[in-house]
C-alpha atoms as a PDB file:
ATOM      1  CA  UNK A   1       0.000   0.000   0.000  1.00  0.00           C
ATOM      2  CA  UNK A   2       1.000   3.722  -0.343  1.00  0.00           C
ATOM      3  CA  UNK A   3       2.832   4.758   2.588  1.00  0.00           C
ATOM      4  CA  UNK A   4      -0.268   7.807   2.804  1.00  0.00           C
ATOM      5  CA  UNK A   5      -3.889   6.636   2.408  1.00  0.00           C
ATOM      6  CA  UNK A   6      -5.389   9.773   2.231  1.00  0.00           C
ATOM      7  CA  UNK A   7      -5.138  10.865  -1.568  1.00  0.00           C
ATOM      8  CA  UNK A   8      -6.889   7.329  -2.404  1.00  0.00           C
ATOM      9  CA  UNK A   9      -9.386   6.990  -0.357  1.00  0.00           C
ATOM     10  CA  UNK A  10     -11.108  10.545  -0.634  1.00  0.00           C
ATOM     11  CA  UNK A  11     -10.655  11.525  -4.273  1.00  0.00           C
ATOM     12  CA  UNK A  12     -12.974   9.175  -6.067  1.00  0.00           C
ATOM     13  CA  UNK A  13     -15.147   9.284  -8.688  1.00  0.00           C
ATOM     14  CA  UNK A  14     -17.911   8.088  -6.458  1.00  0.00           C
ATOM     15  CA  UNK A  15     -17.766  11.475  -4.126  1.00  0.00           C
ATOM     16  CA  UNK A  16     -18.602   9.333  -0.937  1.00  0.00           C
ATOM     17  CA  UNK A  17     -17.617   9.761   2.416  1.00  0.00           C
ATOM     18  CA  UNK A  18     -15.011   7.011   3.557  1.00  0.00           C
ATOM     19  CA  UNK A  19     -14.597   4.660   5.817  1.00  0.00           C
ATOM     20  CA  UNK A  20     -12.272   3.578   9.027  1.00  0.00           C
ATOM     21  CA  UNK A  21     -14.329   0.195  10.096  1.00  0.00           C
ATOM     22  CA  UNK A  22     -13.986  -2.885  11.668  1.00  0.00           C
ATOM     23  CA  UNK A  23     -13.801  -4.679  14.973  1.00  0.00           C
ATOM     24  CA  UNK A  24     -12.807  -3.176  18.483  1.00  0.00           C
ATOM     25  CA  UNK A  25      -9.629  -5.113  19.135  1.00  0.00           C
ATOM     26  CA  UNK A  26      -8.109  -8.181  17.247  1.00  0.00           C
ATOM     27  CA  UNK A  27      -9.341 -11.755  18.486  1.00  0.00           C
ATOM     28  CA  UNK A  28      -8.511 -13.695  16.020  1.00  0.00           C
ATOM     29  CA  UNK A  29      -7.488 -14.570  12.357  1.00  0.00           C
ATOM     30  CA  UNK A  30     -10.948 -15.906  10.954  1.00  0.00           C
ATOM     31  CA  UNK A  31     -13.267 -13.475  12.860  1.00  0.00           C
ATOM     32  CA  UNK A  32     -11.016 -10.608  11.145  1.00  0.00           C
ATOM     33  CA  UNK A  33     -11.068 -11.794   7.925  1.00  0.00           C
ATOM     34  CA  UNK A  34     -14.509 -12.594   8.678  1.00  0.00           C
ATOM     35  CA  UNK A  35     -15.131  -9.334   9.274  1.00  0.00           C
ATOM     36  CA  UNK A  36     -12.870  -7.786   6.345  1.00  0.00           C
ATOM     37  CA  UNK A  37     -14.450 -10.058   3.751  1.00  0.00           C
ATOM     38  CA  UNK A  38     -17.933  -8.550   4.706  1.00  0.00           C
ATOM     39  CA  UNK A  39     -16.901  -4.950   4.466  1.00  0.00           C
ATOM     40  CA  UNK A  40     -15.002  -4.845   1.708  1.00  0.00           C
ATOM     41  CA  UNK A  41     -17.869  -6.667  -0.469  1.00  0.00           C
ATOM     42  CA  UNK A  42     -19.888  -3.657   0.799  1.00  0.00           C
ATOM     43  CA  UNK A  43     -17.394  -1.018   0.471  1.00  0.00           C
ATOM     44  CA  UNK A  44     -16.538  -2.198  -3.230  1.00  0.00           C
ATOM     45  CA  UNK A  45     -20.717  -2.481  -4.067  1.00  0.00           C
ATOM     46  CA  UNK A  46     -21.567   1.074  -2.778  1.00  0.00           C
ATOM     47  CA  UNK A  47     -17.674   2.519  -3.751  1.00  0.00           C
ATOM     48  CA  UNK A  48     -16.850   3.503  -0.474  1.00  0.00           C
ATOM     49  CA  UNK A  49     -13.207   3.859  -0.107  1.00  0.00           C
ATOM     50  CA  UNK A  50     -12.181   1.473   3.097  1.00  0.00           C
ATOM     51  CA  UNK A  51      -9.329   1.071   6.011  1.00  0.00           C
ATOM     52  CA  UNK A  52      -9.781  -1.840   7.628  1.00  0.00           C
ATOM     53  CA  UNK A  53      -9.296  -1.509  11.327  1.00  0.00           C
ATOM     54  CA  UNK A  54      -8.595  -3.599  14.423  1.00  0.00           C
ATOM     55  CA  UNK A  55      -6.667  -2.764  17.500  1.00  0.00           C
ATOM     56  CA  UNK A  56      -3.547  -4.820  18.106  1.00  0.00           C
ATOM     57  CA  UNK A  57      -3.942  -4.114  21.847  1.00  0.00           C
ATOM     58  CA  UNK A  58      -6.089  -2.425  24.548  1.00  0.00           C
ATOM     59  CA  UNK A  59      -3.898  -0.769  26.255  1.00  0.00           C
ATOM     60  CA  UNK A  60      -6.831   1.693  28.005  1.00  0.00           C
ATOM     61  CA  UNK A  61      -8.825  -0.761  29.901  1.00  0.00           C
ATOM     62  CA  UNK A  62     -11.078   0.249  32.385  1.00  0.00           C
ATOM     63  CA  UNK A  63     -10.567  -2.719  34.606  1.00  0.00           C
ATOM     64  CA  UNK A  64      -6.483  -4.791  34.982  1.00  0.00           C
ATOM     65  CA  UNK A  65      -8.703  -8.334  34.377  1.00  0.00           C
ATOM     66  CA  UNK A  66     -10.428  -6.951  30.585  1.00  0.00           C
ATOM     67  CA  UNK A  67      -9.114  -8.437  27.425  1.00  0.00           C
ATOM     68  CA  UNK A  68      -5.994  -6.712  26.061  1.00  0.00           C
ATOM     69  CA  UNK A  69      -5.232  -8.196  23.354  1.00  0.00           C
ATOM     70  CA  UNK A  70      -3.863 -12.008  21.689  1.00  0.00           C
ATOM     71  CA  UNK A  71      -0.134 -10.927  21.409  1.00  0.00           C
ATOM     72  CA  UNK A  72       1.247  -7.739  19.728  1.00  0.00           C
ATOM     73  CA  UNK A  73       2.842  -9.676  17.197  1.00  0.00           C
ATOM     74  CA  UNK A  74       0.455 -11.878  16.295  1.00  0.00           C
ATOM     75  CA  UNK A  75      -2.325  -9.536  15.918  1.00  0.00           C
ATOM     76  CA  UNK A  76      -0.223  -7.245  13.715  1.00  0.00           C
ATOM     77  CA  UNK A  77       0.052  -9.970  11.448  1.00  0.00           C
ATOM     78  CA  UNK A  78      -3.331 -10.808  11.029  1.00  0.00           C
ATOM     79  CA  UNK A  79      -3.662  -7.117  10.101  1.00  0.00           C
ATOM     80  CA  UNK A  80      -0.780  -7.322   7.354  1.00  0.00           C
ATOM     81  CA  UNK A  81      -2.887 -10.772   6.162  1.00  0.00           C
ATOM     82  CA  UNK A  82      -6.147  -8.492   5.888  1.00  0.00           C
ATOM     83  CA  UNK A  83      -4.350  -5.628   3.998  1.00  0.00           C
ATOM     84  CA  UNK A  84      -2.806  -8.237   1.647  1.00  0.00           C
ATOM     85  CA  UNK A  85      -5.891 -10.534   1.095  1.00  0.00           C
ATOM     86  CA  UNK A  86      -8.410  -7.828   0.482  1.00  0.00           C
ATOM     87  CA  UNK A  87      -5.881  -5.173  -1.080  1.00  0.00           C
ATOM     88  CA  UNK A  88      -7.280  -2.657   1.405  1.00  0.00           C
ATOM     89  CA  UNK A  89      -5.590  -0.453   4.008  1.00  0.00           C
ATOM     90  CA  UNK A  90      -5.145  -0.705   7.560  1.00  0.00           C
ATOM     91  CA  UNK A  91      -5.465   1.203  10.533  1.00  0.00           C
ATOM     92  CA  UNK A  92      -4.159   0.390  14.009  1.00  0.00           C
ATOM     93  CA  UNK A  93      -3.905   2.698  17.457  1.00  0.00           C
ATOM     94  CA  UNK A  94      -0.861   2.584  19.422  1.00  0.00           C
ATOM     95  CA  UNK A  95      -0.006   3.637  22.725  1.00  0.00           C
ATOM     96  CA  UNK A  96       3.765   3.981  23.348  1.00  0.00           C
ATOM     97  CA  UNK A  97       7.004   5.483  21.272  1.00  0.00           C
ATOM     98  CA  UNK A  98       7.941   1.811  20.866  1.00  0.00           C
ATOM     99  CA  UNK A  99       4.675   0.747  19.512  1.00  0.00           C
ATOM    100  CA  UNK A 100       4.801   3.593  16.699  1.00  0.00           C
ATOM    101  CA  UNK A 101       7.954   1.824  15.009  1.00  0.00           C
ATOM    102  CA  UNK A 102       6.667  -2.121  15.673  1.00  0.00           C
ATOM    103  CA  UNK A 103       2.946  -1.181  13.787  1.00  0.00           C
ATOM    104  CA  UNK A 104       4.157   0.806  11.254  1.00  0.00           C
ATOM    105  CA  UNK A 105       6.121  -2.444   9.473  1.00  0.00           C
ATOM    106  CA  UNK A 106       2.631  -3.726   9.567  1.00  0.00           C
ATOM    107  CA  UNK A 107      -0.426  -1.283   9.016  1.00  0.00           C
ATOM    108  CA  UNK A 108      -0.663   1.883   6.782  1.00  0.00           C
ATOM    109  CA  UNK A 109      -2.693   4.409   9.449  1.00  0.00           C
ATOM    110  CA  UNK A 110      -1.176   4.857  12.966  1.00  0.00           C
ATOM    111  CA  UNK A 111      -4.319   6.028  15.190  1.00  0.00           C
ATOM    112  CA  UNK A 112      -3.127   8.050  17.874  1.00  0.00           C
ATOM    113  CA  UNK A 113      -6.076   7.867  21.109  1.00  0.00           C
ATOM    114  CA  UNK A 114      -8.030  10.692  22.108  1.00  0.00           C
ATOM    115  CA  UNK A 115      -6.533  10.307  25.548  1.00  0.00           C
ATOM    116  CA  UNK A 116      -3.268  10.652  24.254  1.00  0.00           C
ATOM    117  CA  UNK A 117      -3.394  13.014  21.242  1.00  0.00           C
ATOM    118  CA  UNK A 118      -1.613  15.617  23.469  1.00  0.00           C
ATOM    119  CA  UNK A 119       1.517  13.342  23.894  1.00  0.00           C
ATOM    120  CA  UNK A 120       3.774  15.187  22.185  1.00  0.00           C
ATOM    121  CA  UNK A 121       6.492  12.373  22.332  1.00  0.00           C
ATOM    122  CA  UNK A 122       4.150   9.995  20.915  1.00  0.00           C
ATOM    123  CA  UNK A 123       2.780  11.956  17.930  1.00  0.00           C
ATOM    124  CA  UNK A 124       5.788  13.169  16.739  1.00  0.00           C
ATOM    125  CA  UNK A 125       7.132   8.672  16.778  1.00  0.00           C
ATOM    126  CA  UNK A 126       3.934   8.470  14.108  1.00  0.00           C
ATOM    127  CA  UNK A 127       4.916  10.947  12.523  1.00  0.00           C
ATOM    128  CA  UNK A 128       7.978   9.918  11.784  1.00  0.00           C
ATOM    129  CA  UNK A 129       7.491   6.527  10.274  1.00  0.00           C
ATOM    130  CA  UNK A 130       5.798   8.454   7.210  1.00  0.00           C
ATOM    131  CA  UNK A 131       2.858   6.338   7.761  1.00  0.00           C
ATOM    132  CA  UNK A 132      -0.248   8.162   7.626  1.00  0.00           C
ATOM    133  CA  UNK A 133      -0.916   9.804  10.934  1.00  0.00           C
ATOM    134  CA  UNK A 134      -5.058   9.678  12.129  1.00  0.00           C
ATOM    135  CA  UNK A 135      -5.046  11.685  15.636  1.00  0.00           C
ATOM    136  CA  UNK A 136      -8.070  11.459  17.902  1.00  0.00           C
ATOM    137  CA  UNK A 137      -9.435  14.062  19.353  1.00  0.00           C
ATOM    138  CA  UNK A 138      -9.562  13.986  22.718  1.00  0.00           C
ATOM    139  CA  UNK A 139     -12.965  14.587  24.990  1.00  0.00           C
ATOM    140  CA  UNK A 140     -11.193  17.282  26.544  1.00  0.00           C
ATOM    141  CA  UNK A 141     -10.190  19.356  23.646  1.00  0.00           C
ATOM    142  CA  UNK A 142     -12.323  21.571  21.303  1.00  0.00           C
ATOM    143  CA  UNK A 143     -11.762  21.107  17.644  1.00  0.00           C
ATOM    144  CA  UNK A 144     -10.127  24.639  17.384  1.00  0.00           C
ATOM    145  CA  UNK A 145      -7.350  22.766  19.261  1.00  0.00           C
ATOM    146  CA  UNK A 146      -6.487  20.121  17.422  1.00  0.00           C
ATOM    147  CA  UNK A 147      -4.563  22.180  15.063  1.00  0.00           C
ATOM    148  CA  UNK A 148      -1.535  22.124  17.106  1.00  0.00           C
ATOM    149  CA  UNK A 149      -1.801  18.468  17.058  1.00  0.00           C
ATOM    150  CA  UNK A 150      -1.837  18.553  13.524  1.00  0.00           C
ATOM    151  CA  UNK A 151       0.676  21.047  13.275  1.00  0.00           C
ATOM    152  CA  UNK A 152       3.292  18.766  15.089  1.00  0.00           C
ATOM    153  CA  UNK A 153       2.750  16.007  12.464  1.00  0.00           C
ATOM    154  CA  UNK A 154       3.465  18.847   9.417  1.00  0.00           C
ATOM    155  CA  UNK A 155       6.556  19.707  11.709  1.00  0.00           C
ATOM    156  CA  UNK A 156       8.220  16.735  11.445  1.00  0.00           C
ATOM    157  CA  UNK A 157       7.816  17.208   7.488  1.00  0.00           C
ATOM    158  CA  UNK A 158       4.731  14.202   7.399  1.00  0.00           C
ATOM    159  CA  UNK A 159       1.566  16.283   5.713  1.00  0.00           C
ATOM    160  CA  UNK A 160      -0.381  12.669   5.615  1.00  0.00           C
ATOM    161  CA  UNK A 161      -2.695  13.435   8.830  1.00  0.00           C
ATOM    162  CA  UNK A 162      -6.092  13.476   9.770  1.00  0.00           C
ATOM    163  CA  UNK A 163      -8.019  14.389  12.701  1.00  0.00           C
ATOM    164  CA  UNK A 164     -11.236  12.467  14.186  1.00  0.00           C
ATOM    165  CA  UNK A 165     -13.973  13.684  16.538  1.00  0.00           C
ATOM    166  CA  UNK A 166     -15.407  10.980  18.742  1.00  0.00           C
ATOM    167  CA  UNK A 167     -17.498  12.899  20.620  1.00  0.00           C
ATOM    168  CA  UNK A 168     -16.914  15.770  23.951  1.00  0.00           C
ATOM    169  CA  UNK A 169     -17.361  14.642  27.581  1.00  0.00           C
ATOM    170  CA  UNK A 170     -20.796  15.568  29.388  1.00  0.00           C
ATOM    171  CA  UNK A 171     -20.906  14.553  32.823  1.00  0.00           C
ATOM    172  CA  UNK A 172     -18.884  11.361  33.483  1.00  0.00           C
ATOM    173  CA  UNK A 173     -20.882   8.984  32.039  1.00  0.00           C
ATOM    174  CA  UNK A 174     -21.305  10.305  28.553  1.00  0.00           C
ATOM    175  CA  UNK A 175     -20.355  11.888  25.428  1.00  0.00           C
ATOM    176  CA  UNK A 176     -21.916  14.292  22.797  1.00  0.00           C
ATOM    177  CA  UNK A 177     -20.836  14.935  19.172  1.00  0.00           C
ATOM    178  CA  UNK A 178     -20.778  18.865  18.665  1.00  0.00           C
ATOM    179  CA  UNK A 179     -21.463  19.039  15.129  1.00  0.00           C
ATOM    180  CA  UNK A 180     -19.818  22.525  14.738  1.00  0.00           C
ATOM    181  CA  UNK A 181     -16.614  20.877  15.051  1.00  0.00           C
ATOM    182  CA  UNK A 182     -16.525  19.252  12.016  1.00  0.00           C
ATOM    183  CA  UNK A 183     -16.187  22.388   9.839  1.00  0.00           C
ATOM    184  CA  UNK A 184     -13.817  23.611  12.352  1.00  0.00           C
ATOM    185  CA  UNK A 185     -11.616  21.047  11.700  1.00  0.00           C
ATOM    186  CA  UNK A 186     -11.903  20.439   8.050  1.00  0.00           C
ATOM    187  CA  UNK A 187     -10.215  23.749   7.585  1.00  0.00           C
ATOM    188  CA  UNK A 188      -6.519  22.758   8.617  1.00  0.00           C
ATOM    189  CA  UNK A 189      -7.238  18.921   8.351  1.00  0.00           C
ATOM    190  CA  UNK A 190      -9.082  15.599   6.518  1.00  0.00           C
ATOM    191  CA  UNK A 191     -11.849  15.219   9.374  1.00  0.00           C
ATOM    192  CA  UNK A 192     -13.286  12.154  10.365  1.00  0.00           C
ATOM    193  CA  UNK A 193     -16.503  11.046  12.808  1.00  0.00           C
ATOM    194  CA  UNK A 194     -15.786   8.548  14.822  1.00  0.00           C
ATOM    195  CA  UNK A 195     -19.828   7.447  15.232  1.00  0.00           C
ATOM    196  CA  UNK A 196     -19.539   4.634  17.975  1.00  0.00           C
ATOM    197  CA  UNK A 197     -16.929   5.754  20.553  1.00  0.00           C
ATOM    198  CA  UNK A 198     -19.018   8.871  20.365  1.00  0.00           C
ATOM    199  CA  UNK A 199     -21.857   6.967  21.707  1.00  0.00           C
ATOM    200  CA  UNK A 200     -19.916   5.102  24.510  1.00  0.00           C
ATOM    201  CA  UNK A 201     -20.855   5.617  28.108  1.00  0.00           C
ATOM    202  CA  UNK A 202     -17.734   5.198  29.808  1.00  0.00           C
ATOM    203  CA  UNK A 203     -17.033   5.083  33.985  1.00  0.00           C
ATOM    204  CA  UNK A 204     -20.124   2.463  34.684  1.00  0.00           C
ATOM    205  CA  UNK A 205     -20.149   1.386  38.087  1.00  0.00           C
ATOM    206  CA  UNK A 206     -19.169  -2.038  37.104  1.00  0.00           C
ATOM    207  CA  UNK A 207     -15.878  -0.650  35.132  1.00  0.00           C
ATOM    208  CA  UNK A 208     -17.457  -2.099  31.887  1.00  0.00           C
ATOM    209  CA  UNK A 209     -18.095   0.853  29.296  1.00  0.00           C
ATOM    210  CA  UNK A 210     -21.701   0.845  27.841  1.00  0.00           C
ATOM    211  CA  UNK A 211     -22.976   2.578  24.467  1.00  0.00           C
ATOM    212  CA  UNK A 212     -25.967   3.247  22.579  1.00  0.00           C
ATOM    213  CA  UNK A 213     -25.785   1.473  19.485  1.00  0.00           C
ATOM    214  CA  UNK A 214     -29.061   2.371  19.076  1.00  0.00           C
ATOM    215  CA  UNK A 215     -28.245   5.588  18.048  1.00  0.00           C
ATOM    216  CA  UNK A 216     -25.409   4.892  15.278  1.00  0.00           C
ATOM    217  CA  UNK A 217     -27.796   5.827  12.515  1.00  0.00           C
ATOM    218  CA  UNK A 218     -28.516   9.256  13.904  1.00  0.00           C
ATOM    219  CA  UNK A 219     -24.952  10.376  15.045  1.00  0.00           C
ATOM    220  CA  UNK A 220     -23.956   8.617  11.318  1.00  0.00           C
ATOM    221  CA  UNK A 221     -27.123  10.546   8.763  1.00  0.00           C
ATOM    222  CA  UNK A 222     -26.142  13.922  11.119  1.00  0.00           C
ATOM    223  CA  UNK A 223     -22.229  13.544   9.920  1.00  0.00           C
ATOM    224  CA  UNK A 224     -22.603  13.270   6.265  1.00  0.00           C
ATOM    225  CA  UNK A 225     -25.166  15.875   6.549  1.00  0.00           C
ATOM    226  CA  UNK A 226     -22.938  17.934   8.189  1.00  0.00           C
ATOM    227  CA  UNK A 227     -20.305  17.123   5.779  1.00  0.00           C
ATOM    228  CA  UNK A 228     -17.773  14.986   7.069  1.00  0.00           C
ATOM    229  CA  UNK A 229     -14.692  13.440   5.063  1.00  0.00           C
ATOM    230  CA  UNK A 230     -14.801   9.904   6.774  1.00  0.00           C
ATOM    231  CA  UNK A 231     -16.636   7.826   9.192  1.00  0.00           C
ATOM    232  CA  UNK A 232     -15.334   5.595  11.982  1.00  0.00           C
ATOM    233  CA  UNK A 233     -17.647   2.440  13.117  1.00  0.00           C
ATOM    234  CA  UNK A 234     -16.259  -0.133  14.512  1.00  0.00           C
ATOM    235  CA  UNK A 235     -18.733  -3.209  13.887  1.00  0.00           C
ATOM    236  CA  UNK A 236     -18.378  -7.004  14.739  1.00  0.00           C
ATOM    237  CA  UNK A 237     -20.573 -10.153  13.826  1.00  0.00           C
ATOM    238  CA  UNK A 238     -21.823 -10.969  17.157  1.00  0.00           C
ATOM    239  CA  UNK A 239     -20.982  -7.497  19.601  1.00  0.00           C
ATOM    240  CA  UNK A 240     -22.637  -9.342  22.481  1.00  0.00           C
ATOM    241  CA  UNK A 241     -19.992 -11.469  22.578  1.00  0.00           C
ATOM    242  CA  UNK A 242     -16.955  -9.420  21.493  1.00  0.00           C
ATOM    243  CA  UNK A 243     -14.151  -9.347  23.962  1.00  0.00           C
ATOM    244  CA  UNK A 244     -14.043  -5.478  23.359  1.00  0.00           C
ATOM    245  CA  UNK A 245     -16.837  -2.220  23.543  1.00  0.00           C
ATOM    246  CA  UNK A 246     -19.032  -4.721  22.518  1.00  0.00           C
ATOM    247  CA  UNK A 247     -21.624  -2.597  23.877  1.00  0.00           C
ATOM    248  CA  UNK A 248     -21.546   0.390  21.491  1.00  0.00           C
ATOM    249  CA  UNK A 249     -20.480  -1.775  17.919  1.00  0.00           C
ATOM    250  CA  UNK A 250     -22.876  -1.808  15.458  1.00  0.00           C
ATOM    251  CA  UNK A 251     -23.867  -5.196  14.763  1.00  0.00           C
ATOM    252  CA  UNK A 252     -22.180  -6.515  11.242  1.00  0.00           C
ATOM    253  CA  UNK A 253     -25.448  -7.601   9.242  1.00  0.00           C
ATOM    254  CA  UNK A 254     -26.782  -3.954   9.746  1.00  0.00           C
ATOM    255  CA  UNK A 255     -23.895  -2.679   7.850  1.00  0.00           C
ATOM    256  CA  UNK A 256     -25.188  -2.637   4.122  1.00  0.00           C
ATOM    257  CA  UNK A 257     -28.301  -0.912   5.097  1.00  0.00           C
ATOM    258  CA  UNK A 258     -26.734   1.559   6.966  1.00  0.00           C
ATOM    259  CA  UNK A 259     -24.186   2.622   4.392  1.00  0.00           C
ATOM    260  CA  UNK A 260     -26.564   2.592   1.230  1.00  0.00           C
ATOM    261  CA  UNK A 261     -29.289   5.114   3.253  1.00  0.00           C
ATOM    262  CA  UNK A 262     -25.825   7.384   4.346  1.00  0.00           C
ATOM    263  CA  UNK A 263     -24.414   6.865   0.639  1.00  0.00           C
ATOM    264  CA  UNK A 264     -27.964   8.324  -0.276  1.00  0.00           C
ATOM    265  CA  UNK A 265     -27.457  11.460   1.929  1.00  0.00           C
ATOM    266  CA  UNK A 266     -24.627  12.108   0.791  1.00  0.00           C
ATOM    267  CA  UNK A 267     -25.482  12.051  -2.852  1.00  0.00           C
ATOM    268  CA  UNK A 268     -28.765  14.384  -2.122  1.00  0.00           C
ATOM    269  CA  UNK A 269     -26.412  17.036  -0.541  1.00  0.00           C
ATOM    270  CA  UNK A 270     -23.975  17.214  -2.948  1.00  0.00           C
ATOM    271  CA  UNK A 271     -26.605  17.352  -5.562  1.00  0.00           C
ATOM    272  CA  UNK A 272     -27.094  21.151  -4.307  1.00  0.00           C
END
């Protein structure tokens, strides 16, 4: 793949919104390619550019016994097998300088977390592999802000970066997407909704983050309304089940429908 993603997957002829989609966290060769294989039939049907994505490792669990991951190694490779069966791109989020340099040999989008978009240190490791940079942005940050984030990915002479909004804290058990930001952001940087972390409800009582998955759709329709470059959704086969935010992934076989009514949007509002 091209060391930057960017230029491919948002000038097509199609004029769609693109994607950043897959499962939470890694648990497995045939449930990712499971996954991938599903996806990019539906990407390639509807021509919505796609970058495949699965964390290597949870790193930010809310509780020391949750699932972290199979083995770094392991589940990088799975990654590299998805990129190189499909011929789509990948996208991974890493949490440490070391981890910057290990995921980059494997994955073509280094996802910085919204918790730690304002580690300087960290940012400017992505940046330096030349892969594609995608930085979070954090629940603590207006969008206005991000630009020095961005700005210390163009310092270290990488221009392949992209911001992505995933919602503002309210409270301390919830999250809400101000849709102002998008434009905001879009003015210094490719912008991307991240629809189902936005919807999490993190800090439960019983240290397991909830969601409302039930409101994907509406967070998703008000984004391409709005205008956004990309969407994020992370989506699984059977969430009940999935060792990871389970509770806020949009179940797999309500994919298609979803995409062809926000493919529709989008083709009604650029009509004007």
């Amino acid at each position: 793949m091209n060391v930057s993603v960017i230029p491919q997957i948002k000038h097509t002829e199609s004029g769609n919104f693109f994607l950043l989609a897959g499962p939470c966290a890694i648990e497995g060769e045939e449930m990712a390619l499971r996954i991938a294989e599903k996806l990019v039939g539906i990407s390639d049907k509807l021509e919505i550019p796609l970058v495949f994505k699965g964390s290597f490792k949870k790193a930010n669990r809310s509780r020391i016994d949750s699932f972290s991951g199979i083995g770094d190694e392991k589940a990088l490779k799975i990654l590299r097998k998805v990129s190189e069966t499909f011929q789509v791109p990948t996208v991974t989020d890493i949490h440490t300088n070391e981890d910057a340099d290990r995921a980059a040999q494997y994955v073509d989008v280094l996802q910085i977390p919204a918790f730690l978009v304002r580690q300087t240190d960290l940012v400017v490791a992505a940046a330096n592999t030349g892969k594609t940079v995608n930085l979070k942005k954090g629940q603590f940050m207006s969008p206005e802000s991000m630009k020095h984030a961005v700005q210390k990915v163009l310092d270290c002479q990488n221009n392949n970066v992209m911001v992505t909004d995933r919602g503002t804290m309210f409270g301390y058990q919830d999250m809400v997407v101000d849709f102002r930001g998008i434009p905001s952001m879009q003015q210094f940087a490719t912008t991307v909704l991240d629809v189902t972390h936005s919807l999490q409800q993190p800090n439960q009582t019983t240290g397991v983050t909830g969601g409302r998955p039930d409101m994907i759709e509406t967070i998703a329709r008000a984004g391409i309304a709005v205008g956004v470059d990309g969407l994020f959704i992370e989506t699984h086969f059977d969430p009940a089940n999935a060792k990871s935010d389970g509770a806020n992934m949009l179940h797999l076989d309500y994919f298609e429908g979803l995409m062809t009514r926000l493919v529709a949007i989008r083709k009604t509002i650029t009509s004007f």
